[in-house]
Protein backbone atom coordinates (compact mmCIF):
# COMPACT_ATOMS: atom_id res chain seq x y z
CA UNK A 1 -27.08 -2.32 11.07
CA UNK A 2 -29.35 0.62 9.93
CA UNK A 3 -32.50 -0.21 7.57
CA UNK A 4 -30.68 1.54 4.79
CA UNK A 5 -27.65 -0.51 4.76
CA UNK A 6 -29.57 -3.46 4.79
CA UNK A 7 -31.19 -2.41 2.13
CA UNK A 8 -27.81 -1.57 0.11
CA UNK A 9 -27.69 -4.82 0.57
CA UNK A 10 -30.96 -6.41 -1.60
CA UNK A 11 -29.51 -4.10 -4.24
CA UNK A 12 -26.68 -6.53 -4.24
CA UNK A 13 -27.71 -8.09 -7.25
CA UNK A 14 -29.15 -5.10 -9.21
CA UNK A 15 -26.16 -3.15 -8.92
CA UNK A 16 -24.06 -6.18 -10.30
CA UNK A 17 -25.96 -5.92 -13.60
CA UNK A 18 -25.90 -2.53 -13.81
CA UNK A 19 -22.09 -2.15 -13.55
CA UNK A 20 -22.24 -4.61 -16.29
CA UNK A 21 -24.53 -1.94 -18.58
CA UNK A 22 -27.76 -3.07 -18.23
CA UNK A 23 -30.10 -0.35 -17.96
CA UNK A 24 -33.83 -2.02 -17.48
CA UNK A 25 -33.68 -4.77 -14.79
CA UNK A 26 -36.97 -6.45 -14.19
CA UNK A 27 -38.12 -8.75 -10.87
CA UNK A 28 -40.54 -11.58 -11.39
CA UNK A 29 -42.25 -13.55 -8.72
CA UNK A 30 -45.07 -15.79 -8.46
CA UNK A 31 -47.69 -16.32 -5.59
CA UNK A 32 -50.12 -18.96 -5.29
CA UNK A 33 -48.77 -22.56 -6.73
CA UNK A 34 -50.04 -24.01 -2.99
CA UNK A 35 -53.30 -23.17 -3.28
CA UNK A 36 -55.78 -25.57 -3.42
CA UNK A 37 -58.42 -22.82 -4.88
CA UNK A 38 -57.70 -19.68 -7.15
CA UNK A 39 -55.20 -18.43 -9.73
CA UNK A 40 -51.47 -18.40 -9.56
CA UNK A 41 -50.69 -14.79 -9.89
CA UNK A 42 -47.46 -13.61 -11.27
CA UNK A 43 -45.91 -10.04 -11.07
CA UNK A 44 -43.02 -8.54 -13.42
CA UNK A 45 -41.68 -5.13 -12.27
CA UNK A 46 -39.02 -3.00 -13.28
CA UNK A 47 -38.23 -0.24 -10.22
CA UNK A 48 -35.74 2.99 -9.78
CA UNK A 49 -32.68 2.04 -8.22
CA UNK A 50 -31.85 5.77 -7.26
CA UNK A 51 -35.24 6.05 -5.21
CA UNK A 52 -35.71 2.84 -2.63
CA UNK A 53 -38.83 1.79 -0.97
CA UNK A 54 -37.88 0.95 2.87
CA UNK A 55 -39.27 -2.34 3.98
CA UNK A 56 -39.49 -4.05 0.63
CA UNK A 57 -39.13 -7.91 1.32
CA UNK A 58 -40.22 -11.33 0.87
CA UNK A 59 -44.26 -10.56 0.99
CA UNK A 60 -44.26 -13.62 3.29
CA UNK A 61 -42.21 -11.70 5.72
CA UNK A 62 -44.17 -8.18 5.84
CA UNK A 63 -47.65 -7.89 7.66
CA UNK A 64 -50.75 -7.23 5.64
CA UNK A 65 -51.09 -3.69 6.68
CA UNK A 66 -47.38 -2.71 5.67
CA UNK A 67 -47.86 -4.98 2.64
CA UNK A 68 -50.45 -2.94 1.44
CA UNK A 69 -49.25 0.23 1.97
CA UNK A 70 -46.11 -0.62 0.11
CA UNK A 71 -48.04 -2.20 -2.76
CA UNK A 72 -49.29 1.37 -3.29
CA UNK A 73 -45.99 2.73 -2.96
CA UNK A 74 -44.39 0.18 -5.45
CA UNK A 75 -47.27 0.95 -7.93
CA UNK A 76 -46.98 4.52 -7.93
CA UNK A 77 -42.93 4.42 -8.62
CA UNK A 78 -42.54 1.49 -10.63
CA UNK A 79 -40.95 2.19 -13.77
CA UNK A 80 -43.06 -0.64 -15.53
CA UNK A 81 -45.36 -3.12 -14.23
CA UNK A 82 -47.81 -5.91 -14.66
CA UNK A 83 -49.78 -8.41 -13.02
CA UNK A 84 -51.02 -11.72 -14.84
CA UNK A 85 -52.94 -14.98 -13.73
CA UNK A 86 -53.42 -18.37 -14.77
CA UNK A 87 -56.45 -20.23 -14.25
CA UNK A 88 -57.34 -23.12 -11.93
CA UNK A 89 -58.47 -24.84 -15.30
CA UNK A 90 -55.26 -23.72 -17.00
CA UNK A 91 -53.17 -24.88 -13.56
CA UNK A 92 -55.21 -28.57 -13.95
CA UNK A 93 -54.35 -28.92 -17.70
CA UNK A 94 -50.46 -27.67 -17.67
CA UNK A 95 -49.79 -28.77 -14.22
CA UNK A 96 -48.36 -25.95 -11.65
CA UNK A 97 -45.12 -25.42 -12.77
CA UNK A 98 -45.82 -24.66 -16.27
CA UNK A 99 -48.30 -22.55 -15.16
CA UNK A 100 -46.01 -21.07 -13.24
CA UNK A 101 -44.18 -20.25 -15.92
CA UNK A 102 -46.28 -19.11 -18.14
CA UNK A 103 -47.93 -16.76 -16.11
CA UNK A 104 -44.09 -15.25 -15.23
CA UNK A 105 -43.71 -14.98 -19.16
CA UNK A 106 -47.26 -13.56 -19.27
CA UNK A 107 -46.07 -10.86 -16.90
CA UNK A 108 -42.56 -10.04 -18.51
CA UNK A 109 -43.80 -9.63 -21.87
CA UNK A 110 -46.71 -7.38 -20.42
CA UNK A 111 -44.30 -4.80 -19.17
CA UNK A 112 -44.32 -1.99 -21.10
CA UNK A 113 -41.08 -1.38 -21.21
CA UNK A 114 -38.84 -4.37 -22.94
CA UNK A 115 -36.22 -5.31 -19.60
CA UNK A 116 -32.70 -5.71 -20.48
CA UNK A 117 -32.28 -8.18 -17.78
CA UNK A 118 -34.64 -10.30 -15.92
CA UNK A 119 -33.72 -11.21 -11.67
CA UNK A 120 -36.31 -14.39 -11.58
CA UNK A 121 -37.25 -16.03 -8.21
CA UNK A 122 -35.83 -19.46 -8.56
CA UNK A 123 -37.66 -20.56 -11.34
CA UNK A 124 -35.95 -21.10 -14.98
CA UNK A 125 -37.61 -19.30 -17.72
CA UNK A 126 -36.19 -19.55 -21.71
CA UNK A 127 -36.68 -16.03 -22.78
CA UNK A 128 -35.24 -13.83 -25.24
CA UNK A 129 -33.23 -11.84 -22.79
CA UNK A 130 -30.52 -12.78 -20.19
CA UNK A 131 -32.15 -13.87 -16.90
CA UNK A 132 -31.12 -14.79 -13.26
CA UNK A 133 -32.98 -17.27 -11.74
CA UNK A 134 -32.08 -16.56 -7.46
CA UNK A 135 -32.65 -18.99 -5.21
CA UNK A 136 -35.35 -17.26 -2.08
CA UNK A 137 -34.55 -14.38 -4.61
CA UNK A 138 -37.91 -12.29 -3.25
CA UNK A 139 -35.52 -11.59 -0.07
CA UNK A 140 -32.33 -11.58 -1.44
CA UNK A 141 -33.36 -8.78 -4.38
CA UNK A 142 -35.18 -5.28 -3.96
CA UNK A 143 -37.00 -5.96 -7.35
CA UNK A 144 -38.40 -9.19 -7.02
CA UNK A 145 -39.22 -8.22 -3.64
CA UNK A 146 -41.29 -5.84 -4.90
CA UNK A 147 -42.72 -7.97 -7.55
CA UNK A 148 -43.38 -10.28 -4.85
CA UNK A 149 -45.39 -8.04 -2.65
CA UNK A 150 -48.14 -7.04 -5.41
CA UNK A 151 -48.54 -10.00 -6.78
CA UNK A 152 -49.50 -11.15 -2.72
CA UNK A 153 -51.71 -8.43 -2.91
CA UNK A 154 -53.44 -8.40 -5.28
CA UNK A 155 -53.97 -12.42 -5.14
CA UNK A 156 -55.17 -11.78 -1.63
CA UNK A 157 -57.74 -9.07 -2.42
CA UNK A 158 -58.82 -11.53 -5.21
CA UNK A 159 -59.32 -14.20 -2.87
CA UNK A 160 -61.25 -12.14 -0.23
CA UNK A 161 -63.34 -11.11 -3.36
CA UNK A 162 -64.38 -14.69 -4.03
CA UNK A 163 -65.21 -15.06 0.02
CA UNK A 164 -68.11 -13.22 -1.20
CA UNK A 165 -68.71 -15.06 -3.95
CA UNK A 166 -68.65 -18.54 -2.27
CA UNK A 167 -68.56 -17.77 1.38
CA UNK A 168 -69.00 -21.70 2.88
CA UNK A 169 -65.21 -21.75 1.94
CA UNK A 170 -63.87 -19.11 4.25
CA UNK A 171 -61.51 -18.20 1.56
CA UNK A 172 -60.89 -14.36 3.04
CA UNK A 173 -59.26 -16.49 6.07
CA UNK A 174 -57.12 -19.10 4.14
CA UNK A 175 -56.71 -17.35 0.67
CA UNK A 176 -56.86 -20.80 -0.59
CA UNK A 177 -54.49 -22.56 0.92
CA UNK A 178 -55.26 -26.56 2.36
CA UNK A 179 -56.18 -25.70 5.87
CA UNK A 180 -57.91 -28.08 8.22
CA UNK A 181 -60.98 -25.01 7.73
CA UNK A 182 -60.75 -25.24 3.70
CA UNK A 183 -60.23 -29.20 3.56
CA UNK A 184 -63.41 -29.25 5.82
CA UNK A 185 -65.49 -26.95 3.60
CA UNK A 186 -64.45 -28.72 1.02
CA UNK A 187 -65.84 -32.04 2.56
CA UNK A 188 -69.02 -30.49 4.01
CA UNK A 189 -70.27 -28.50 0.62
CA UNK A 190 -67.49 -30.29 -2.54
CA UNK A 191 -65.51 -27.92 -4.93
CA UNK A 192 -66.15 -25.06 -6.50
CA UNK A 193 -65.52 -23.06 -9.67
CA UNK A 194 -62.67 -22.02 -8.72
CA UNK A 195 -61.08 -24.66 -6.93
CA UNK A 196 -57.84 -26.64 -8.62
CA UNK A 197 -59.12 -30.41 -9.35
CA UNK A 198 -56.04 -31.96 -9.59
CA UNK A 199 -55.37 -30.28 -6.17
CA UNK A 200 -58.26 -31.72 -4.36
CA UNK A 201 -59.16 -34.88 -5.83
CA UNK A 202 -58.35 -36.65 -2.66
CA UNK A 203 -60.64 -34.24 -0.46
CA UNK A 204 -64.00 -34.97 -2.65
């Protein structure tokens, strides 16, 4: 199977909707509800279906190198895009999953261009516009794929950023996630500003 009939086939879900009329179809996905330090990060994106990026996938499933290089890629052809964040101190007040989902709304409604449709990965969201939550949908669609991949991105760089900031935490290595190197640090030096307290009560 060549690359571009596979991906004929993560358009599966786009091309549904658009035999059905709808014009603007935007992907949302969310990185960074794990975490035990930093931001969730959501991404909304609305791409051209006549003009594919090759290699577009679940961001968990493409190196770092390619992941960057098709973050640029997905930037400089989106349609519309935008990239929100919600707080560690929002995440501890609303809990994760409305924080989830209010950093997804955050992102749909900062597109500038209103989507007719939005392809949502798994999450349920009441907006004013038809939706389609998809179960693993950030491999199963091309456009929350790509939504997927710069919201890793950019959460990443983010993360690496604060490794500079608060570098006993080793956060370029872990991005925040609870690895025996994070819990450690964590133990060894307690939280810090941007670590999620109802994440790591048990570690302090």
């Amino acid at each position: 199977m060549t690359k571009e009939k596979v991906f004929v086939d993560k358009l599966k879900y786009e091309n549904e909707l658009v035999s059905k009329g709808y014009k603007y179809i935007a992907g949302v996905d969310e990185v960074g509800r794990g975490p035990l330090a930093g931001s969730v990060v959501c991404a909304a994106v609305i791409m051209p279906l006549d003009d594919i990026i090759i290699g577009v996938d679940d961001s968990k499933k493409v190196s770092e190198k390619k992941r960057d290089a098709l973050y640029s890629q997905i930037i400089d052809k989106a349609i519309s895009y935008c990239i929100c964040e919600v707080s560690p101190q929002e995440i501890d007040e609303l809990n994760i999953l409305n924080a989830t989902k209010k950093c997804m709304k955050m992102a749909i409604e900062g597109l500038e261009i209103t989507p007719d449709v939005v392809l949502i990965d798994a999450v349920e969201l009441d907006l004013d516009m038809p939706t389609k939550p998809l179960i693993k949908g950030d491999a199963l669609s091309y456009t929350i794929g790509a939504a997927s991949i710069i919201a890793k991105v950019y959460r990443d760089r983010q993360m690496c950023d604060y490794a500079i900031e608060y570098p006993e935490y080793g956060f370029e290595k872990h991005k925040g996630y609870g690895t025996k190197l994070h819990i450690d640090a964590i133990r060894a030096s307690g939280k810090c500003p941007i670590h999620r307290l109802s994440f790591i009560k048990k570690f302090i």
